[in-house]
PDB file of N, CA and C in Angstrom:
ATOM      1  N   UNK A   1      -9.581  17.932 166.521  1.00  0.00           N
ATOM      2  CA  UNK A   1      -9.446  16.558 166.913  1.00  0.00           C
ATOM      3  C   UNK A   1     -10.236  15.676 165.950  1.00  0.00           C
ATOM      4  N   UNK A   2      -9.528  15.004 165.683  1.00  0.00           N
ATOM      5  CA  UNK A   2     -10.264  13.555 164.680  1.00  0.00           C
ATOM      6  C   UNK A   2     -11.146  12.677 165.342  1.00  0.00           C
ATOM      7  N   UNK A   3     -12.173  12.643 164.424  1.00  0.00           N
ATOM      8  CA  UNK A   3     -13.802  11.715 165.400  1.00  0.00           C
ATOM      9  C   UNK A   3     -13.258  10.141 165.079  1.00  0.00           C
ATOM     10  N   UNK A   4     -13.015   9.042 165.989  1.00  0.00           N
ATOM     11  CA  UNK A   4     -13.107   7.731 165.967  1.00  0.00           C
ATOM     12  C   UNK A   4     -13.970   7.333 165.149  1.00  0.00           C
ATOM     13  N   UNK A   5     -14.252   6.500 163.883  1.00  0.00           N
ATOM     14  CA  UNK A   5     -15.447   5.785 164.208  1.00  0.00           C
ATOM     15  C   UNK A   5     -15.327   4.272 164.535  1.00  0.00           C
ATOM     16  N   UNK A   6     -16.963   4.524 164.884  1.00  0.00           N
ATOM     17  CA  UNK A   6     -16.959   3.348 165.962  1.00  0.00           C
ATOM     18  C   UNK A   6     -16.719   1.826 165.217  1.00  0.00           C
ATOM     19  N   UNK A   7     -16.457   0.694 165.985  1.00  0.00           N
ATOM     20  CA  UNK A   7     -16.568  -0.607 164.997  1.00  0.00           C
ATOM     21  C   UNK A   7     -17.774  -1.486 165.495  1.00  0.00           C
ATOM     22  N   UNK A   8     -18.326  -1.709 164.948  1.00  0.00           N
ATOM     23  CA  UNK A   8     -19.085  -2.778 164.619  1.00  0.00           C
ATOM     24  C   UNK A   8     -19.280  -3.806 164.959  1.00  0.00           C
ATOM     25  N   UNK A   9     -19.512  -4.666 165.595  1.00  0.00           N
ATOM     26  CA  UNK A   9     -19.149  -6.412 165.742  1.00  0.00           C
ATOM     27  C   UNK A   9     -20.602  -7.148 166.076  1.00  0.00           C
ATOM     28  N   UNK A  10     -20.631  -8.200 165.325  1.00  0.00           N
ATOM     29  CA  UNK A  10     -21.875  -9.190 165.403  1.00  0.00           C
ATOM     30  C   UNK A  10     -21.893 -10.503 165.728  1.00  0.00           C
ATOM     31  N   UNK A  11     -20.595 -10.806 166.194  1.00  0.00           N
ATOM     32  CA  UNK A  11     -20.538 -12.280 166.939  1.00  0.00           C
ATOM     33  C   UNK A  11     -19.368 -11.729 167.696  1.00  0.00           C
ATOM     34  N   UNK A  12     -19.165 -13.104 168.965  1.00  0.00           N
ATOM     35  CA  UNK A  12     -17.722 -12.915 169.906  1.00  0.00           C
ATOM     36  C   UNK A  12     -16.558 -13.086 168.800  1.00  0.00           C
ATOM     37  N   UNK A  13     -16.774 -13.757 168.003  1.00  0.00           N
ATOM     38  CA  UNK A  13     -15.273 -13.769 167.219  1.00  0.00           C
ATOM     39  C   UNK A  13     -14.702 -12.464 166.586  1.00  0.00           C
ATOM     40  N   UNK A  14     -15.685 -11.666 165.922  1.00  0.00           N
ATOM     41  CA  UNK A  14     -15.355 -10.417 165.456  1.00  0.00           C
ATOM     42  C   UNK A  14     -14.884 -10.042 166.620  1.00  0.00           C
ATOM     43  N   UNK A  15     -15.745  -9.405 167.727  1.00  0.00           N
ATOM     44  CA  UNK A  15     -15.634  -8.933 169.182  1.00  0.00           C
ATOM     45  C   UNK A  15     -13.529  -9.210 169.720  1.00  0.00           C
ATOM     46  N   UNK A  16     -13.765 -10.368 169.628  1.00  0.00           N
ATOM     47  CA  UNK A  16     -12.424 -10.371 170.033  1.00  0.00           C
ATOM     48  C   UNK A  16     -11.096 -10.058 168.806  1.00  0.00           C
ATOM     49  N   UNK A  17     -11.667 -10.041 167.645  1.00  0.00           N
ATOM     50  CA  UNK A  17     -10.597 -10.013 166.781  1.00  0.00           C
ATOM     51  C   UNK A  17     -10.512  -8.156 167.005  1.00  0.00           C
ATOM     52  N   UNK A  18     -11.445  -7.388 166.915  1.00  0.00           N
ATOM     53  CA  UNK A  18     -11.830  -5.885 167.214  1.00  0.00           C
ATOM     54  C   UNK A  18     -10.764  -5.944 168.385  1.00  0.00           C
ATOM     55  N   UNK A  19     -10.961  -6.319 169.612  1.00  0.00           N
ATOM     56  CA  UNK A  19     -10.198  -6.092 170.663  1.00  0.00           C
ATOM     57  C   UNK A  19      -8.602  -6.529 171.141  1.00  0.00           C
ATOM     58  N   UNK A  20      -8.317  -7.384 169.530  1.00  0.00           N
ATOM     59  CA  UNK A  20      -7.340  -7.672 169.755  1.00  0.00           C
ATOM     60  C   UNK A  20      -6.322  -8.919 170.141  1.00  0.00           C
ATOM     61  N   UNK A  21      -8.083  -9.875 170.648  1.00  0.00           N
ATOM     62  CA  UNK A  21      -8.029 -11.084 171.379  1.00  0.00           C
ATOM     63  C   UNK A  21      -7.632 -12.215 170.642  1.00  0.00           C
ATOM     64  N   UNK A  22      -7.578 -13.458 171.221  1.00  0.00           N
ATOM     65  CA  UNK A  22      -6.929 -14.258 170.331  1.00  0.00           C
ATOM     66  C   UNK A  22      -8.786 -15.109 169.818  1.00  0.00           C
ATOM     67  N   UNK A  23      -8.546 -16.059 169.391  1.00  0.00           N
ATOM     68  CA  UNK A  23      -9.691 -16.881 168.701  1.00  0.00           C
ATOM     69  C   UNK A  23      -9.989 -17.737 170.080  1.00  0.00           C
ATOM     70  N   UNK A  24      -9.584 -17.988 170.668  1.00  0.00           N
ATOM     71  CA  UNK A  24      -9.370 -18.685 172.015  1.00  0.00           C
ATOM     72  C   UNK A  24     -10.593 -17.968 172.846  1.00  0.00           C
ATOM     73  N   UNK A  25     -10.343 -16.579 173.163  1.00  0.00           N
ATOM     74  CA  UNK A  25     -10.701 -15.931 174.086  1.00  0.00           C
ATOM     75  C   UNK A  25     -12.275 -15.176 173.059  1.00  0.00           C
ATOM     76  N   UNK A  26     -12.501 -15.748 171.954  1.00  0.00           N
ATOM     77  CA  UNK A  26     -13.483 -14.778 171.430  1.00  0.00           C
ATOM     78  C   UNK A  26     -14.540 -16.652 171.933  1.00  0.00           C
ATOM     79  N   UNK A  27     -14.148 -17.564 171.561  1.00  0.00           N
ATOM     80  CA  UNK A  27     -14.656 -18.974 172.108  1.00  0.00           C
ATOM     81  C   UNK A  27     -15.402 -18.462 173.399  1.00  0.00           C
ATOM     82  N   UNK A  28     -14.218 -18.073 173.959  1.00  0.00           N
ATOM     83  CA  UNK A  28     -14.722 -18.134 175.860  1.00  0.00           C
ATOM     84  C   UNK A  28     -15.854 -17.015 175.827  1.00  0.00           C
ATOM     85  N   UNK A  29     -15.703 -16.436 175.281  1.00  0.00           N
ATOM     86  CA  UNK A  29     -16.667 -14.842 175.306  1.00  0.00           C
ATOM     87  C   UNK A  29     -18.253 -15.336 175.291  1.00  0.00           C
ATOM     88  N   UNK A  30     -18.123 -16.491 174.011  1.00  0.00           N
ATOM     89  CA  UNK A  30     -19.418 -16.519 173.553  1.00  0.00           C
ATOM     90  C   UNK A  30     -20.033 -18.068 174.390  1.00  0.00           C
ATOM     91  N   UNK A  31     -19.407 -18.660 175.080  1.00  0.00           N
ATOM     92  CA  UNK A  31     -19.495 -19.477 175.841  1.00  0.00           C
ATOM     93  C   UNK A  31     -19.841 -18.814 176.904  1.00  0.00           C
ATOM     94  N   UNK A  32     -19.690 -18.237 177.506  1.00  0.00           N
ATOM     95  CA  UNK A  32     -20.111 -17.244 179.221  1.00  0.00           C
ATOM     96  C   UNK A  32     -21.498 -16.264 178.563  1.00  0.00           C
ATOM     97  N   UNK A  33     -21.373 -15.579 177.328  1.00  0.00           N
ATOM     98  CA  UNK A  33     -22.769 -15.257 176.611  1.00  0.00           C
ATOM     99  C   UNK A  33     -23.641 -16.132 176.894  1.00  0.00           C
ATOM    100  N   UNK A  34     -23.535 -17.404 176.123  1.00  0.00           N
ATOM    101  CA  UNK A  34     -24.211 -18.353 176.016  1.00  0.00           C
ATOM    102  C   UNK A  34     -25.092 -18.558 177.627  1.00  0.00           C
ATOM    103  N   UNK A  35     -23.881 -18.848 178.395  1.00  0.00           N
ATOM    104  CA  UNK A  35     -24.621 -19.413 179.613  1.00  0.00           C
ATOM    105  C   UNK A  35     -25.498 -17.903 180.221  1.00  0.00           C
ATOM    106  N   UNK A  36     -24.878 -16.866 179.942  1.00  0.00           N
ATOM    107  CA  UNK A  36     -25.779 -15.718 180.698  1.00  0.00           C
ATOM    108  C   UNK A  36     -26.827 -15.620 179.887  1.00  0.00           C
ATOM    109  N   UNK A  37     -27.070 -15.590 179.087  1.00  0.00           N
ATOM    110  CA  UNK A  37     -28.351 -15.823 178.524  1.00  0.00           C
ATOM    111  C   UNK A  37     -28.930 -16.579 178.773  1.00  0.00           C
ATOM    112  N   UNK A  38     -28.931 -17.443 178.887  1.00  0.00           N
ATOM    113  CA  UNK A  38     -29.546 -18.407 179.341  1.00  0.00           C
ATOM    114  C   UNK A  38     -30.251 -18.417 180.684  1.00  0.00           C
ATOM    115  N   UNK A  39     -29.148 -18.326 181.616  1.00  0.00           N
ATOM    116  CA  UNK A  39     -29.986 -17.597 183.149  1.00  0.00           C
ATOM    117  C   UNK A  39     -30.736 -16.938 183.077  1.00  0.00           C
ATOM    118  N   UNK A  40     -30.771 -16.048 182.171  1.00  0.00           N
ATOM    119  CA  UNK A  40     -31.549 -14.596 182.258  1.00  0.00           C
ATOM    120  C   UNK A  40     -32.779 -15.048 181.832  1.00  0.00           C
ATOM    121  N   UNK A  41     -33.040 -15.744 180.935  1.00  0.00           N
ATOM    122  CA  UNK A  41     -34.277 -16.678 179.970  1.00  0.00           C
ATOM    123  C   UNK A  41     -35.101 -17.543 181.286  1.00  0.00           C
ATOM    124  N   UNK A  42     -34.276 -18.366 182.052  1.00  0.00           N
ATOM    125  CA  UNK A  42     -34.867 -19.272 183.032  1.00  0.00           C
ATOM    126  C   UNK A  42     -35.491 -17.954 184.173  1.00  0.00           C
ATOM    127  N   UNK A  43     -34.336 -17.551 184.466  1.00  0.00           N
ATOM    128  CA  UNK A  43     -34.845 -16.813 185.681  1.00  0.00           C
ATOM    129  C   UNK A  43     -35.920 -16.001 185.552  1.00  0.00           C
ATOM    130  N   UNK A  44     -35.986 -14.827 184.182  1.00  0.00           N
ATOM    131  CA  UNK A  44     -37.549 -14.670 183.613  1.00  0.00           C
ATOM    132  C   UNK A  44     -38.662 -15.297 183.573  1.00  0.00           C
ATOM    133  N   UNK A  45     -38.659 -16.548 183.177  1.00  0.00           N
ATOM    134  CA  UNK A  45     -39.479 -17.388 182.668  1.00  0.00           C
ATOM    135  C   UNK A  45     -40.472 -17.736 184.175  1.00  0.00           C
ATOM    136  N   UNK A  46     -39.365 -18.415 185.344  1.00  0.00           N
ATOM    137  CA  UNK A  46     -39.865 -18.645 186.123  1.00  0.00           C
ATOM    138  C   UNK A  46     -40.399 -17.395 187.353  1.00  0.00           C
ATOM    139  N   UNK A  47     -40.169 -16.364 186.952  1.00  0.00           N
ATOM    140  CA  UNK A  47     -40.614 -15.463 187.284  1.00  0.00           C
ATOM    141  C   UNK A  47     -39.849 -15.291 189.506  1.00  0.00           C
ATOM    142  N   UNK A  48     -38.364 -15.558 188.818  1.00  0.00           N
ATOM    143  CA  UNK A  48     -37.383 -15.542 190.400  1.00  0.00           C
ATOM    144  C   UNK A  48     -37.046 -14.378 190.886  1.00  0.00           C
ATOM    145  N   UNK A  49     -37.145 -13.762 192.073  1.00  0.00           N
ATOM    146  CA  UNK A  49     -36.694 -13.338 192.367  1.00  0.00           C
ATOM    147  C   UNK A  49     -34.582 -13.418 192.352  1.00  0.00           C
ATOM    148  N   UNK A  50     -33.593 -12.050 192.362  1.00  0.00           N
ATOM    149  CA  UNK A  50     -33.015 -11.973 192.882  1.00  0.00           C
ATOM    150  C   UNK A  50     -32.149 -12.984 194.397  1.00  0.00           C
ATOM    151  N   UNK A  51     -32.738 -12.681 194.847  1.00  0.00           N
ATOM    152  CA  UNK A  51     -32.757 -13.547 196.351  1.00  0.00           C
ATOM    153  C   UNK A  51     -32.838 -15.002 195.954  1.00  0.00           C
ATOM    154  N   UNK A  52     -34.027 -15.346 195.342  1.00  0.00           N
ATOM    155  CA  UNK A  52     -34.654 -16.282 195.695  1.00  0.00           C
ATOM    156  C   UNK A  52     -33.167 -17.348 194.568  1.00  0.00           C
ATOM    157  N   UNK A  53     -32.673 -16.775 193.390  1.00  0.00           N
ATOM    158  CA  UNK A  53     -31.923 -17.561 192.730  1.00  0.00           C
ATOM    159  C   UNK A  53     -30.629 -17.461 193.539  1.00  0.00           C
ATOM    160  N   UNK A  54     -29.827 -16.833 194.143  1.00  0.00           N
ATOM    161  CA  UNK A  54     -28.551 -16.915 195.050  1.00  0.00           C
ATOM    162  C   UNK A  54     -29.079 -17.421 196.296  1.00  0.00           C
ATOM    163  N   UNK A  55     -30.372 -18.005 196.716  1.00  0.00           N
ATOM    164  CA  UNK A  55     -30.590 -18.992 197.625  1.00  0.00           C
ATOM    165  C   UNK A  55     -30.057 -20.650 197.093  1.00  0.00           C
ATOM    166  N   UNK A  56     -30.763 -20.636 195.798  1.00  0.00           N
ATOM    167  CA  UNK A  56     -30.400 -21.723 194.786  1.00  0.00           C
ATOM    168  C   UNK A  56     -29.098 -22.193 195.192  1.00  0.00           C
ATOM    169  N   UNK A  57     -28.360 -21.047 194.352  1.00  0.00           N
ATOM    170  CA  UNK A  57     -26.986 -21.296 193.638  1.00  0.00           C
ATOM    171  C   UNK A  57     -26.156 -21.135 194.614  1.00  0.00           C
ATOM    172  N   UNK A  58     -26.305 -20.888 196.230  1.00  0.00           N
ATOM    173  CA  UNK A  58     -25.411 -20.617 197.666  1.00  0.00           C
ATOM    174  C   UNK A  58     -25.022 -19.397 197.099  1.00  0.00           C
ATOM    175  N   UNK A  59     -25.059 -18.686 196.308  1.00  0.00           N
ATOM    176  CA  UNK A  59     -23.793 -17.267 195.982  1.00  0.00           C
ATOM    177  C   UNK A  59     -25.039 -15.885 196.641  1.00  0.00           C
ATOM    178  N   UNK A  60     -24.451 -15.022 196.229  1.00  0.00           N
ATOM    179  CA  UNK A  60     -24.729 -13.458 197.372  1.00  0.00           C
ATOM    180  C   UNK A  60     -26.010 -13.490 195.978  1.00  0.00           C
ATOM    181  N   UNK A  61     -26.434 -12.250 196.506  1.00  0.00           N
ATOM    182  CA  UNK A  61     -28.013 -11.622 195.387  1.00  0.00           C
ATOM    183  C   UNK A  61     -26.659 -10.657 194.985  1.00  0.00           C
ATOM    184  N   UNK A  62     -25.852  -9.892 195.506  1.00  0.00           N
ATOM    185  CA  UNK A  62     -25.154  -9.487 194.227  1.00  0.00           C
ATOM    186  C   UNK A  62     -24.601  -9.733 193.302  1.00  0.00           C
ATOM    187  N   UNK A  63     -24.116 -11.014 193.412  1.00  0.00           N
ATOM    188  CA  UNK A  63     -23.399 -11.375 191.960  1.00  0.00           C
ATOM    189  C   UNK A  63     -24.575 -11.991 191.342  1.00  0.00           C
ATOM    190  N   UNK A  64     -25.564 -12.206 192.011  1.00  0.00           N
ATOM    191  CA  UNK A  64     -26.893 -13.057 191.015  1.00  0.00           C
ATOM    192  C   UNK A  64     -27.163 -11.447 190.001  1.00  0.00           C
ATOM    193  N   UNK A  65     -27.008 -10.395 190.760  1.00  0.00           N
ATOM    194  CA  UNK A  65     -27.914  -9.088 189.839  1.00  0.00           C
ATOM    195  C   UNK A  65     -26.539  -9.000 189.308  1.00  0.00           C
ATOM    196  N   UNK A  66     -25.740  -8.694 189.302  1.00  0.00           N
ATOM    197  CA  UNK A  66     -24.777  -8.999 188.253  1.00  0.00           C
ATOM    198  C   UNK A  66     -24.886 -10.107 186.814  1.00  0.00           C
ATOM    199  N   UNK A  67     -25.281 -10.793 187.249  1.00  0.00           N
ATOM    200  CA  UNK A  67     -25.285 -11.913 186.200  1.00  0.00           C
ATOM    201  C   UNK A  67     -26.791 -11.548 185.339  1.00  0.00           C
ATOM    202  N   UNK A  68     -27.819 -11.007 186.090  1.00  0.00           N
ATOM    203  CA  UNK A  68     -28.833 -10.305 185.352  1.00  0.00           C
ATOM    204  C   UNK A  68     -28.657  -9.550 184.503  1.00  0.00           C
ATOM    205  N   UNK A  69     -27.724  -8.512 185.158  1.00  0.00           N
ATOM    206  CA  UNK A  69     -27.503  -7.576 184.490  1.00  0.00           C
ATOM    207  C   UNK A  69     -26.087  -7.341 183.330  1.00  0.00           C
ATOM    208  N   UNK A  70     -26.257  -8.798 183.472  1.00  0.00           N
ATOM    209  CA  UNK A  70     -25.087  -9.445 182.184  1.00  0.00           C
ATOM    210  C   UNK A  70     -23.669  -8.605 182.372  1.00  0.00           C
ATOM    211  N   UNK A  71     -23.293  -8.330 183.615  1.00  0.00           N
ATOM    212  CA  UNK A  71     -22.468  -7.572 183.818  1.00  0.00           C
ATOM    213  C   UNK A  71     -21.511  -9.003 184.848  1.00  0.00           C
ATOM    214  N   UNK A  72     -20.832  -9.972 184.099  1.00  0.00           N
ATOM    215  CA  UNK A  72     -20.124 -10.762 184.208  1.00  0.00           C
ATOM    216  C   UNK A  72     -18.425 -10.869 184.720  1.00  0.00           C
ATOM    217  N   UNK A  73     -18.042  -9.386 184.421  1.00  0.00           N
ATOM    218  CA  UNK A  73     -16.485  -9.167 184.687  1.00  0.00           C
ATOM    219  C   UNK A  73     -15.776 -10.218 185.897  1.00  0.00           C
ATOM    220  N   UNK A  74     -16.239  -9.973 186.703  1.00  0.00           N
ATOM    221  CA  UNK A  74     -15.973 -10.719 187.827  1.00  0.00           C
ATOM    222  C   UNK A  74     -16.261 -11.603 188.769  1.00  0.00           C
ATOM    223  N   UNK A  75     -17.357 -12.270 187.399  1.00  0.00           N
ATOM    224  CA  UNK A  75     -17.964 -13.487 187.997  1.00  0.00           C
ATOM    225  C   UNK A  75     -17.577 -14.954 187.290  1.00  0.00           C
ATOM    226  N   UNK A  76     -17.221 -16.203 187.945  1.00  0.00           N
ATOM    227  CA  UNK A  76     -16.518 -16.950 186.953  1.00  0.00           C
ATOM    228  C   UNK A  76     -17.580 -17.820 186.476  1.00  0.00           C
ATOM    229  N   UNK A  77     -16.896 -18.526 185.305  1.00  0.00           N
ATOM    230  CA  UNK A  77     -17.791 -19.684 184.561  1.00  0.00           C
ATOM    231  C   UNK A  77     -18.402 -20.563 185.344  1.00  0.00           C
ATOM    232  N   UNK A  78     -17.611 -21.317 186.454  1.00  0.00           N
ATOM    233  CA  UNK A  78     -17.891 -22.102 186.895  1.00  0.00           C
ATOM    234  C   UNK A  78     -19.442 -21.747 187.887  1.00  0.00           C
ATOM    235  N   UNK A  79     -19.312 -20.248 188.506  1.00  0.00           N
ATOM    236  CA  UNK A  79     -20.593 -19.723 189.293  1.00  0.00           C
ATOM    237  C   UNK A  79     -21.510 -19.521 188.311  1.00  0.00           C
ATOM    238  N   UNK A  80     -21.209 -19.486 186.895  1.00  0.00           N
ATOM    239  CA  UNK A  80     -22.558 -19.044 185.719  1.00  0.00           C
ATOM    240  C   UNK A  80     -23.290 -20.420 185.507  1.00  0.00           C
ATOM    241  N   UNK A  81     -21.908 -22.011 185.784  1.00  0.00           N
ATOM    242  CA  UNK A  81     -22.743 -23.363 185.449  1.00  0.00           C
ATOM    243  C   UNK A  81     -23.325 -23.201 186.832  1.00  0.00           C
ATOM    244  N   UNK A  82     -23.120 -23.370 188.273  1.00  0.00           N
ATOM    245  CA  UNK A  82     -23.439 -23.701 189.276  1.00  0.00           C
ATOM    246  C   UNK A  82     -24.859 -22.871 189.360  1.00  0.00           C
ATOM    247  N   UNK A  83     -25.150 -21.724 188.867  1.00  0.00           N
ATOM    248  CA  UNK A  83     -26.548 -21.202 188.942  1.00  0.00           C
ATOM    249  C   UNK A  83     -27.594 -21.622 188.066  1.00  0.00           C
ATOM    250  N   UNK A  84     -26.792 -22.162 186.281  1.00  0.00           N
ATOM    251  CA  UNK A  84     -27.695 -22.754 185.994  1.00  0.00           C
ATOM    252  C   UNK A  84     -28.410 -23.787 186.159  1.00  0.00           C
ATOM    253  N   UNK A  85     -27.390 -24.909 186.851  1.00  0.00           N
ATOM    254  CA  UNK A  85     -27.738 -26.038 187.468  1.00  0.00           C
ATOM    255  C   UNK A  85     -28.503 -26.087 188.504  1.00  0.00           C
ATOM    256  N   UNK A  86     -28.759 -25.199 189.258  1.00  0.00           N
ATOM    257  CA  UNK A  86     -29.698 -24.658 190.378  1.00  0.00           C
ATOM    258  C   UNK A  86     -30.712 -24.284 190.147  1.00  0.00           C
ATOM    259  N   UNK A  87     -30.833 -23.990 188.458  1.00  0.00           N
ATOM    260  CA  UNK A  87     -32.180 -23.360 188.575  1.00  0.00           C
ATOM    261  C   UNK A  87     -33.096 -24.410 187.304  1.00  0.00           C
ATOM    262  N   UNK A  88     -32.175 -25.913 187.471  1.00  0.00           N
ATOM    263  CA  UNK A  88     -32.644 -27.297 187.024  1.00  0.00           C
ATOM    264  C   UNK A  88     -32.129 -27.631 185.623  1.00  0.00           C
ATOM    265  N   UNK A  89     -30.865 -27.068 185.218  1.00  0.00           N
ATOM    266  CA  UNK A  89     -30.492 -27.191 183.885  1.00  0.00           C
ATOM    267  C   UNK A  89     -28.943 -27.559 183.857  1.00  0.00           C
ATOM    268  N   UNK A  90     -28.438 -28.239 182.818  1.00  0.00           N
ATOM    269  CA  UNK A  90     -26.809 -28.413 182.803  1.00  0.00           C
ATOM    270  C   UNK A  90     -26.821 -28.104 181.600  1.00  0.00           C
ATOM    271  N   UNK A  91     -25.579 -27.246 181.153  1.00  0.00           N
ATOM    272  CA  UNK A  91     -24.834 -27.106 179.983  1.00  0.00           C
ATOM    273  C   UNK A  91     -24.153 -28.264 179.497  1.00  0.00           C
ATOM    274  N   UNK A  92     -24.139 -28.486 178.231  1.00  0.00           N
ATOM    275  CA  UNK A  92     -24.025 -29.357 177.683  1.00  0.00           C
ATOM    276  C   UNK A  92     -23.194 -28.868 176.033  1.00  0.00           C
ATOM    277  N   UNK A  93     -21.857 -29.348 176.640  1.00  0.00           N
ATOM    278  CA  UNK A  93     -20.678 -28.748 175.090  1.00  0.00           C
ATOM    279  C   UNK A  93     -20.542 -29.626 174.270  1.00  0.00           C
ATOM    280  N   UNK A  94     -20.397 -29.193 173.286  1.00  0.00           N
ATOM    281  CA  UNK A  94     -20.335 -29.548 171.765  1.00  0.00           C
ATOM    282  C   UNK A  94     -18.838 -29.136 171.462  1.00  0.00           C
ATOM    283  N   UNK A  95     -17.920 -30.351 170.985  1.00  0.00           N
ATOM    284  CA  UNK A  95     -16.960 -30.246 170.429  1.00  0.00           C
ATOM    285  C   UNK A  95     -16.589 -30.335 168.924  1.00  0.00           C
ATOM    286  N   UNK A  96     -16.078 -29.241 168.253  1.00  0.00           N
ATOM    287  CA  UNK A  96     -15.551 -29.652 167.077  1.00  0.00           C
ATOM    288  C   UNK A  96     -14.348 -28.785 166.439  1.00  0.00           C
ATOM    289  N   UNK A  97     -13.453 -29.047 165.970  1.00  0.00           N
ATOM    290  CA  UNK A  97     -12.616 -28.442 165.242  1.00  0.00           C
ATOM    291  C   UNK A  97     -12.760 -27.026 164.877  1.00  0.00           C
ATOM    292  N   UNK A  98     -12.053 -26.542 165.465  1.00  0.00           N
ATOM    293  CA  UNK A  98     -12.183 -25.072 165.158  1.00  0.00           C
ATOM    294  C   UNK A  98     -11.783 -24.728 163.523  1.00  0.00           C
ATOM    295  N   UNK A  99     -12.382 -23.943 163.140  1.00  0.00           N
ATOM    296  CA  UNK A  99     -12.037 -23.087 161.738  1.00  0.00           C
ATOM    297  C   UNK A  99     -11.087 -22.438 161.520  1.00  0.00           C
TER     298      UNK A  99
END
C-alpha cells in the first residue's frame, strides 16, 4: 500500500483550497478562527469559568466547552458573536476587495 503524504497548510485559504473549498468558504473559515480565538484569549484572560460564560451568552456550558475547545462544527457564527459580546466585546469587519 502507498503512504499518503500529508499536506501542509498555513492559512484558511490554503486550508480550503487543500480541501477543495471555494475562496468564499476559506474567508468564512478564518472569520469563525478569528472569533474563536478570540473567546478563548478573553475567557483566559479573565480567568471564566465554563458555566460562568454560557450564563453570559444564555447558551448551554456545552457548546461554551466546545467553543474552548475550538471544536466549532456545530456551533454557528452568530452564537461565536453573541458570546463575544457577552463577555464585553463586538467584532468589528473590515471590508475590502478580495484578491
Amino acid at each position: 500500500m502507498k503512504k499518503s503524504k500529508p499536506i501542509i497548510t498555513r492559512t484558511a485559504a490554503e486550508l480550503a483550497k487543500a480541501l477543495g473549498l471555494t475562496s468564499a468558504d476559506g474567508a468564512e473559515i478564518q472569520l469563525r478562527s478569528d472569533l474563536n480565538s478570540k473567546i478563548v484569549e478573553i475567557v483566559q484572560r479573565k480567568d471564566l469559568t465554563h458555566a460562568q460564560v454560557a450564563r453570559l451568552a444564555r447558551t448551554s456550558r456545552t457548546r461554551v466547552t466546545a467553543i474552548m475547545n475550538r471544536n466549532t462544527k456545530d456551533v454557528s457564527t452568530d452564537l461565536l458573536l453573541r458570546v463575544l459580546y457577552s463577555l464585553g466585546y463586538t467584532a468589528k469587519i473590515k471590508f475590502q476587495k478580495a484578491a
